[in-house]
C-alpha atoms as a PDB file:
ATOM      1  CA  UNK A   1      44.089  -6.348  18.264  1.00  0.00           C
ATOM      2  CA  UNK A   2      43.115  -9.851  16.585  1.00  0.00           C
ATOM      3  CA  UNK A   3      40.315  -7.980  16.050  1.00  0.00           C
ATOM      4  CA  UNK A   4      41.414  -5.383  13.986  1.00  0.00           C
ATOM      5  CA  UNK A   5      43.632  -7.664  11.983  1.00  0.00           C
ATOM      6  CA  UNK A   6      40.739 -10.139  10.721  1.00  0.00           C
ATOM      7  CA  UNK A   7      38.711  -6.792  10.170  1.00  0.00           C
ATOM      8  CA  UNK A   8      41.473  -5.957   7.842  1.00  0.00           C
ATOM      9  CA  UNK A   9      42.167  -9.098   6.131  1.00  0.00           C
ATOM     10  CA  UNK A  10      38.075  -8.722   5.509  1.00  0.00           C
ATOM     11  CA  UNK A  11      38.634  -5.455   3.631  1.00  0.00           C
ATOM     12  CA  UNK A  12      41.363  -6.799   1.812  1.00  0.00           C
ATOM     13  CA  UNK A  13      39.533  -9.893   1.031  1.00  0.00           C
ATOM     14  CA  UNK A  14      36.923  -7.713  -0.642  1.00  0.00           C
ATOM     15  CA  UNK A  15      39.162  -5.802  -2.778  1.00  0.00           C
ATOM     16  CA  UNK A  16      40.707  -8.972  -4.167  1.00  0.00           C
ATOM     17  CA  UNK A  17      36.981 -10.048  -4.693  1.00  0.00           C
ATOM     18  CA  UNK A  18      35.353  -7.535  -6.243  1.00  0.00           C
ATOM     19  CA  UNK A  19      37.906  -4.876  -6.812  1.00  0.00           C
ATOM     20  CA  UNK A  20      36.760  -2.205  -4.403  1.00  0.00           C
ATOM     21  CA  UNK A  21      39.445  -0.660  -1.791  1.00  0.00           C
ATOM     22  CA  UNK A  22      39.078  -0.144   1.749  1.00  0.00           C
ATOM     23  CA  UNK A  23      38.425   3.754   3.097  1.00  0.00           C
ATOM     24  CA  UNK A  24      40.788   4.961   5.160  1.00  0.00           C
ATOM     25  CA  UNK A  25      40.492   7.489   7.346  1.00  0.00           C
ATOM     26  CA  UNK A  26      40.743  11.288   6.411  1.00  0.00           C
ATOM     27  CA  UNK A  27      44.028  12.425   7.805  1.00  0.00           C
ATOM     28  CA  UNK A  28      46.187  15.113   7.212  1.00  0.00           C
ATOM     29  CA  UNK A  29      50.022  15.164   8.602  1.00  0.00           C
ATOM     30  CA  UNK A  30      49.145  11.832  10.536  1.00  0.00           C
ATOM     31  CA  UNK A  31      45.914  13.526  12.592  1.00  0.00           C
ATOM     32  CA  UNK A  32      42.613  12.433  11.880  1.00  0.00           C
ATOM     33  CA  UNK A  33      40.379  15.018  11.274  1.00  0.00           C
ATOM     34  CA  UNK A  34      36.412  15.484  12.130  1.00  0.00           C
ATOM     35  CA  UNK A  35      33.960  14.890   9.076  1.00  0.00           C
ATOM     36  CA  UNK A  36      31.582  17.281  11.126  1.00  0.00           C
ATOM     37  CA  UNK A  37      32.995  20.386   9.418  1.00  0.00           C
ATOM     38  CA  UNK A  38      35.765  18.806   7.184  1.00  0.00           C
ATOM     39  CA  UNK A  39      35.152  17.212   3.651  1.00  0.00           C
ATOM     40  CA  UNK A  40      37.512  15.084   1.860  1.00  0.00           C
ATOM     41  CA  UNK A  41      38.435  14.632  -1.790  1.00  0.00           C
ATOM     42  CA  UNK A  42      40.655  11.756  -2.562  1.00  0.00           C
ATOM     43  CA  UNK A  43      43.515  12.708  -5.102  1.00  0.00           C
ATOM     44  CA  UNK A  44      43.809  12.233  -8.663  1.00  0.00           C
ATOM     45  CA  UNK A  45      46.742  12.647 -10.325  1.00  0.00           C
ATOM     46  CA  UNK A  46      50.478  11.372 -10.072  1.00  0.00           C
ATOM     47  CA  UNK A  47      52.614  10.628  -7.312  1.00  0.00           C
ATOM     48  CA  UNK A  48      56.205   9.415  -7.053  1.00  0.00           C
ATOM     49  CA  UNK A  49      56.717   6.733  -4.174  1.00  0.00           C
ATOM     50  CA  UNK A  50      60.397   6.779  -3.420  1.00  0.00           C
ATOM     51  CA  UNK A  51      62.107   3.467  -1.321  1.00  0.00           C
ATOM     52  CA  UNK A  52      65.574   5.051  -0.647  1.00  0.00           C
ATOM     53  CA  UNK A  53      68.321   2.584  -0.658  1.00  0.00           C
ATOM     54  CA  UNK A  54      71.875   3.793  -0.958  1.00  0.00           C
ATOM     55  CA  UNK A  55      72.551   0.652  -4.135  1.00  0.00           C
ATOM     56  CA  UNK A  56      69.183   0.432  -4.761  1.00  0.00           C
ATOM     57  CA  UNK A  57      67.031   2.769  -4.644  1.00  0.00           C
ATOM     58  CA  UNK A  58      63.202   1.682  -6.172  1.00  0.00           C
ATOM     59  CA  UNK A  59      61.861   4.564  -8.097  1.00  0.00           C
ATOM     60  CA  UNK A  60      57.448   4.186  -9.273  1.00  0.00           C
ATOM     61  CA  UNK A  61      54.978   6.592 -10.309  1.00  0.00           C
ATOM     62  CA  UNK A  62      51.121   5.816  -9.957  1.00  0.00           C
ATOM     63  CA  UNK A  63      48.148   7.845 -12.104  1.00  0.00           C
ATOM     64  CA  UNK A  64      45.483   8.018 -10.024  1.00  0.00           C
ATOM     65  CA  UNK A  65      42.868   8.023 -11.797  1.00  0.00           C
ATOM     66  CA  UNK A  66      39.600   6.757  -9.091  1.00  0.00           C
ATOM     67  CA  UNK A  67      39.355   5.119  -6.048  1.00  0.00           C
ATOM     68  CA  UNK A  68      39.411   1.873  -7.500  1.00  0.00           C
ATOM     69  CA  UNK A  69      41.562   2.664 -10.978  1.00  0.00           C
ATOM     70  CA  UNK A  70      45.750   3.424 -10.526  1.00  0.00           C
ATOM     71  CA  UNK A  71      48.019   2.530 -12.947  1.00  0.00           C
ATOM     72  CA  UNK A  72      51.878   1.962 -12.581  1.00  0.00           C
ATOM     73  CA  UNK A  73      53.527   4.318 -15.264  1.00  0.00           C
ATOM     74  CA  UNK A  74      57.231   4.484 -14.740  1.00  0.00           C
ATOM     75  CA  UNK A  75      59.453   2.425 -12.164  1.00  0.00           C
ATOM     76  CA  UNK A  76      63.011   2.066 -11.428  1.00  0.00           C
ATOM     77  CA  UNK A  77      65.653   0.629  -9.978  1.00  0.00           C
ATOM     78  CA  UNK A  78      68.680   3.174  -9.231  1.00  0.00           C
ATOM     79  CA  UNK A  79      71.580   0.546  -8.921  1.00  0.00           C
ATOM     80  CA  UNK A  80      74.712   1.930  -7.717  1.00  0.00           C
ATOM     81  CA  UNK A  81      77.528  -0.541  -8.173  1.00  0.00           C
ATOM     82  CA  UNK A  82      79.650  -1.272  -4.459  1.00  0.00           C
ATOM     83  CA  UNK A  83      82.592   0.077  -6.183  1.00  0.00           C
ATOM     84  CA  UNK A  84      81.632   3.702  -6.501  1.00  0.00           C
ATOM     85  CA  UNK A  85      81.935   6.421  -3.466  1.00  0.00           C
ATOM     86  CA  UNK A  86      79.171   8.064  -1.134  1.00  0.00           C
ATOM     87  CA  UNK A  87      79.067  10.522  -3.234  1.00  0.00           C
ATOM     88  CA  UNK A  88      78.752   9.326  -6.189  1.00  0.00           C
ATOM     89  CA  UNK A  89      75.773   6.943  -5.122  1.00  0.00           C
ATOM     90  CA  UNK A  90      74.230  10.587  -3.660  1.00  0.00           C
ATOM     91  CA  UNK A  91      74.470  12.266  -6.972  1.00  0.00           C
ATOM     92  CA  UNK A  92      73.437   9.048  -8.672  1.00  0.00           C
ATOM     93  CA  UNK A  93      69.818   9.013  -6.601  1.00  0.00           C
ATOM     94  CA  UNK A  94      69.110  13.050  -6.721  1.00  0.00           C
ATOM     95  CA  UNK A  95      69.470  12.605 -10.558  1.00  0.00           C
ATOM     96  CA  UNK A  96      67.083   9.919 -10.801  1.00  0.00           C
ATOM     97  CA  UNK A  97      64.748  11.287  -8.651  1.00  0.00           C
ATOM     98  CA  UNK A  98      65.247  14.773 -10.505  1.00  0.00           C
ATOM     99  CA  UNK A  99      64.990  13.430 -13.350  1.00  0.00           C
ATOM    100  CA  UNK A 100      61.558  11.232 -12.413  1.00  0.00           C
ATOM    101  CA  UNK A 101      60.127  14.062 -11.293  1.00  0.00           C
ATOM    102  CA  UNK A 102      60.866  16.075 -14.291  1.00  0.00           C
ATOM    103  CA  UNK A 103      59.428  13.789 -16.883  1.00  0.00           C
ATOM    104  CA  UNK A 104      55.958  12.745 -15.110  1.00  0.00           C
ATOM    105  CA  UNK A 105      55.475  15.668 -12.929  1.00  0.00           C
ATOM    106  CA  UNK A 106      54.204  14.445 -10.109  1.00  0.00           C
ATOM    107  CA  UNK A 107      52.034  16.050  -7.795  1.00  0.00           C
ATOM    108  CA  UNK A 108      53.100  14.638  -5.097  1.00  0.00           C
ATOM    109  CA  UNK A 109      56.003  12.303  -3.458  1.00  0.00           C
ATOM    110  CA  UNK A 110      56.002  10.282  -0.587  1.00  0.00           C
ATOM    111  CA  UNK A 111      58.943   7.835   0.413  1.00  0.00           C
ATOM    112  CA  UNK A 112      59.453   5.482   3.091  1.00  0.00           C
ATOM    113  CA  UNK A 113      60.965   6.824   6.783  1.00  0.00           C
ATOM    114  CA  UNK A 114      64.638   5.597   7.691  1.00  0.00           C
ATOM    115  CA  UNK A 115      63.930   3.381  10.468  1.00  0.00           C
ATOM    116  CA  UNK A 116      66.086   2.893  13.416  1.00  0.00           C
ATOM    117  CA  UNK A 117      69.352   0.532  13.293  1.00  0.00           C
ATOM    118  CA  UNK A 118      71.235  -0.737  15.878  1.00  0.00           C
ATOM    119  CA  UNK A 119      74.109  -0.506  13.393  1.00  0.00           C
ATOM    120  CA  UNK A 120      75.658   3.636  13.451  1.00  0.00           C
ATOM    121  CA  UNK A 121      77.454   3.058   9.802  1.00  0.00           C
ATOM    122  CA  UNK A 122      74.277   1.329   8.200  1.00  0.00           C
ATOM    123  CA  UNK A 123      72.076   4.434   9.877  1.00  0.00           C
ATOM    124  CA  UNK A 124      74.655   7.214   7.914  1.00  0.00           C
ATOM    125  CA  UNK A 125      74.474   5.451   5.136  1.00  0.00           C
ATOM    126  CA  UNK A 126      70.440   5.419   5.059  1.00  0.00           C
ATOM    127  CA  UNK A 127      70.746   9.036   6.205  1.00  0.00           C
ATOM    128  CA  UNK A 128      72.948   9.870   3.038  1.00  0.00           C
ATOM    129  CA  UNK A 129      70.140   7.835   0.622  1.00  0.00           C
ATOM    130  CA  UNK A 130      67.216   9.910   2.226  1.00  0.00           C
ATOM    131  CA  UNK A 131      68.856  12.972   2.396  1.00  0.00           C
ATOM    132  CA  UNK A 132      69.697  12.561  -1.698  1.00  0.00           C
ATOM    133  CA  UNK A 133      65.866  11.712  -1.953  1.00  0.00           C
ATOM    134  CA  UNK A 134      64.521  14.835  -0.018  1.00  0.00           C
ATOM    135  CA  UNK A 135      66.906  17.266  -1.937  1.00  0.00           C
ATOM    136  CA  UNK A 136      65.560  16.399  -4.877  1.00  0.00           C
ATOM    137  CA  UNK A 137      62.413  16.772  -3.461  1.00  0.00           C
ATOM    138  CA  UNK A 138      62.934  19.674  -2.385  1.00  0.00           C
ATOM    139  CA  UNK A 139      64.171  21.690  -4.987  1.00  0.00           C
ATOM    140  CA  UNK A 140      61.596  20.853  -7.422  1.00  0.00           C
ATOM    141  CA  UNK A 141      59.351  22.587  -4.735  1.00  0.00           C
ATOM    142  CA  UNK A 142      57.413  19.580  -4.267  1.00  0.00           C
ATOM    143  CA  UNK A 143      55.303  18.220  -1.072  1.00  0.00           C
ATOM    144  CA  UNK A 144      56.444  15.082   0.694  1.00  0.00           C
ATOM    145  CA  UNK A 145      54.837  12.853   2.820  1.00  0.00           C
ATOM    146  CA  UNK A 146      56.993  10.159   4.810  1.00  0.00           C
ATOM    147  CA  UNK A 147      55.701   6.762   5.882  1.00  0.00           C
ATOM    148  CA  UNK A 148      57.155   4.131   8.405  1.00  0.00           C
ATOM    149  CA  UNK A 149      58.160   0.679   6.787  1.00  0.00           C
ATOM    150  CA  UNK A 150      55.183  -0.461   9.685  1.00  0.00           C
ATOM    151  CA  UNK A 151      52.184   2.072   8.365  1.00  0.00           C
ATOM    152  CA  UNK A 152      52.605   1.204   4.403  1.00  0.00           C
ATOM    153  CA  UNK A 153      52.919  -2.579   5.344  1.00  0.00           C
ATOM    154  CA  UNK A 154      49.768  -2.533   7.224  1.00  0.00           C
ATOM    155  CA  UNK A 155      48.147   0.144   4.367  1.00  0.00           C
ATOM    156  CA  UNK A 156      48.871  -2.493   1.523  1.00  0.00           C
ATOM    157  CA  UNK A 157      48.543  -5.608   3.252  1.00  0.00           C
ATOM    158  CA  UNK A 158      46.744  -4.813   6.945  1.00  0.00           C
ATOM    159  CA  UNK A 159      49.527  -6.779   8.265  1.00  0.00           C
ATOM    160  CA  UNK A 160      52.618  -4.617   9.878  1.00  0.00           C
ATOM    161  CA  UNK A 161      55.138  -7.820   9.382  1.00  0.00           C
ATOM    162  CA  UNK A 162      54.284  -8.386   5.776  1.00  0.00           C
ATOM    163  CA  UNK A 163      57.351 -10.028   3.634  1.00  0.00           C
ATOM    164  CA  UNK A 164      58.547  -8.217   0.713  1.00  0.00           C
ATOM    165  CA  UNK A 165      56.722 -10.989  -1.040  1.00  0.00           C
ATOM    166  CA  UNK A 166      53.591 -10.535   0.269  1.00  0.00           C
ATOM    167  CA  UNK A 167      54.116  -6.599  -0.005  1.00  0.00           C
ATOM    168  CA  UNK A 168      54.687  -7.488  -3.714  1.00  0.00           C
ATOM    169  CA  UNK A 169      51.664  -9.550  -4.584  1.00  0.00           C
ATOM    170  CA  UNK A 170      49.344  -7.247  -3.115  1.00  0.00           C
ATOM    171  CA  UNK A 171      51.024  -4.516  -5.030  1.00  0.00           C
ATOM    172  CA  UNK A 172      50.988  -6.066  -8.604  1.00  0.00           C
ATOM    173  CA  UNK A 173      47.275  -6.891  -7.716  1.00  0.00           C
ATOM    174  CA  UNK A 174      46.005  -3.333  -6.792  1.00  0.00           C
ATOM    175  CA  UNK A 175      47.962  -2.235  -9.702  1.00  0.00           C
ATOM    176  CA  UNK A 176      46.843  -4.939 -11.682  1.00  0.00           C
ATOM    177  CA  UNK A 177      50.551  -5.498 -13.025  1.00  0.00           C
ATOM    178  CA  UNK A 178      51.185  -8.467 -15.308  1.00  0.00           C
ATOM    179  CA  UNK A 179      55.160  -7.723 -15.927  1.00  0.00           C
ATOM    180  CA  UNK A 180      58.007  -8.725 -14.006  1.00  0.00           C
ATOM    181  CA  UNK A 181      58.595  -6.042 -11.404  1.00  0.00           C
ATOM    182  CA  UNK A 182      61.746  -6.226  -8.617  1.00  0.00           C
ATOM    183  CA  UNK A 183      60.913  -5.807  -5.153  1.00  0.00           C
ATOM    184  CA  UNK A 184      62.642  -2.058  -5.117  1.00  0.00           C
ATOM    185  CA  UNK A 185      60.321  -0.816  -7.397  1.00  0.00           C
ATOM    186  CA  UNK A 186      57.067  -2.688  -6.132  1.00  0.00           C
ATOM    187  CA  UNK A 187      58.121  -1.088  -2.340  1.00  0.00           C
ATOM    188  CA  UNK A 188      58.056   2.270  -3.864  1.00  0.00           C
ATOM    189  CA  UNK A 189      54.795   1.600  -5.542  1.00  0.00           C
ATOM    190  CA  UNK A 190      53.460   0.263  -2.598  1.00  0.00           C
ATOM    191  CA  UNK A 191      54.510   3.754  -0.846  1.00  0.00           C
ATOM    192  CA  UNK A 192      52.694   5.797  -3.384  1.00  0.00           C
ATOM    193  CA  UNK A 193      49.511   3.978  -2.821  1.00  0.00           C
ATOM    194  CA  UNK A 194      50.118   4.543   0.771  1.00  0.00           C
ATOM    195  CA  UNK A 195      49.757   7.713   0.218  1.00  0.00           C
ATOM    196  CA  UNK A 196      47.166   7.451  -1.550  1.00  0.00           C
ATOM    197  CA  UNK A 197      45.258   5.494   0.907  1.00  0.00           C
ATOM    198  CA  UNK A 198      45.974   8.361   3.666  1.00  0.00           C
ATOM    199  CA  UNK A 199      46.271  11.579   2.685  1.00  0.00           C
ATOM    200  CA  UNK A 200      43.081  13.792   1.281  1.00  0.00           C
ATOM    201  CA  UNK A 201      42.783  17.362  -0.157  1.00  0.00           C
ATOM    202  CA  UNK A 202      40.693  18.836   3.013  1.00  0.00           C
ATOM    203  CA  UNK A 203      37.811  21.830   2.345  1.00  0.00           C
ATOM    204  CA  UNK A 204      37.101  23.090   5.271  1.00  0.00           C
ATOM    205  CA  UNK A 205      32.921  23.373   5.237  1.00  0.00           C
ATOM    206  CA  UNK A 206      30.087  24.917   7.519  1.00  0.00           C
ATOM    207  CA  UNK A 207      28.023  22.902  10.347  1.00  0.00           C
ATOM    208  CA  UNK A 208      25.217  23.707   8.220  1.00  0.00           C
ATOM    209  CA  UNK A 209      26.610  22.369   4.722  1.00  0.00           C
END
């Protein structure tokens, strides 16, 4: 396991070097598919990383352009003040996402997974936030891809306990931000490039190609 963490930290090292990414493995839905009669081409185009909150949501939109070129277009903050109902905060975070999704058309969205809480009321709340998210989602007819909080920390920084300061620097590097970003905004980022990172378009090919 040390192992695999200092080969990591290598790859990462690299990228901060000399500004090539690490290749991930071709996946699809989480399996990892055989390159003996599979090809893989990486995605261009937008996606919307989503981190659902239910007061603050973090909206961000990536154009991928190339492996090694991604720029941050549009991010958000959905702030929902403590005053205002569940349901207004729900109708607050399917606009914006609606309304992201309607401007930059993204191809794709991915947002992170509600992870488990010992707590049941902070759980339904998360549920609510998600559930907003995935509407929105949904009714634009949109695929999306879900990540655990673990899998994007260890996709951006090859660390699964990464601080939402280290989860931010290694964001505004890959992006190559030089602006003020919060840490809602540079989580949903940081999902998008997840994405990015492990999903592929997949063309089935012949033993012989």
């Amino acid at each position: 396991m040390c192992a695999a963490r200092s080969s990591q930290r290598k790859l990462w090292t690299n990228f901060l070097e000399k500004g090539e990414l690490p290749r991930p493995n071709s996946r699809i839905y989480g399996q990892k598919i055989s390159e003996s009669n599979v090809s893989a081409i990486p995605f261009r185009g937008k996606i919307l990383g989503i981190d659902p909150s239910l007061r603050g949501t973090g909206l961000a939109v990536l154009d991928i352009k190339s492996r090694n070129e991604m720029d941050l277009i549009f991010s958000q903050t959905v702030k929902v003040q403590a005053k205002e109902s569940l349901s207004a905060c729900t109708r607050r975070i399917f606009e914006a996402v609606s309304e992201a999704i309607k401007c930059y058309e993204p191809a794709i969205c991915a947002a992170e997974q509600t992870i488990y809480v010992q707590n049941f009321q902070t759980a339904q709340i998360m549920g609510i936030a998600r559930g907003a998210v995935l509407t929105a989602i949904a009714i634009h007819h949109l695929p999306a891809f879900e990540y655990a909080p673990l899998r994007i920390k260890q996709a951006i920084c090859g660390y699964g306990r990464a601080s939402k300061e280290q989860i931010s620097r290694m964001v505004q590097a890959i992006l190559k931000i030089h602006i003020n970003v919060g840490f809602d905004e540079t989580d949903a980022a940081a999902v998008a490039i997840c994405c990015f990172f492990t999903e592929r378009f997949l063309i089935e090919t012949s033993p012989g190609d």
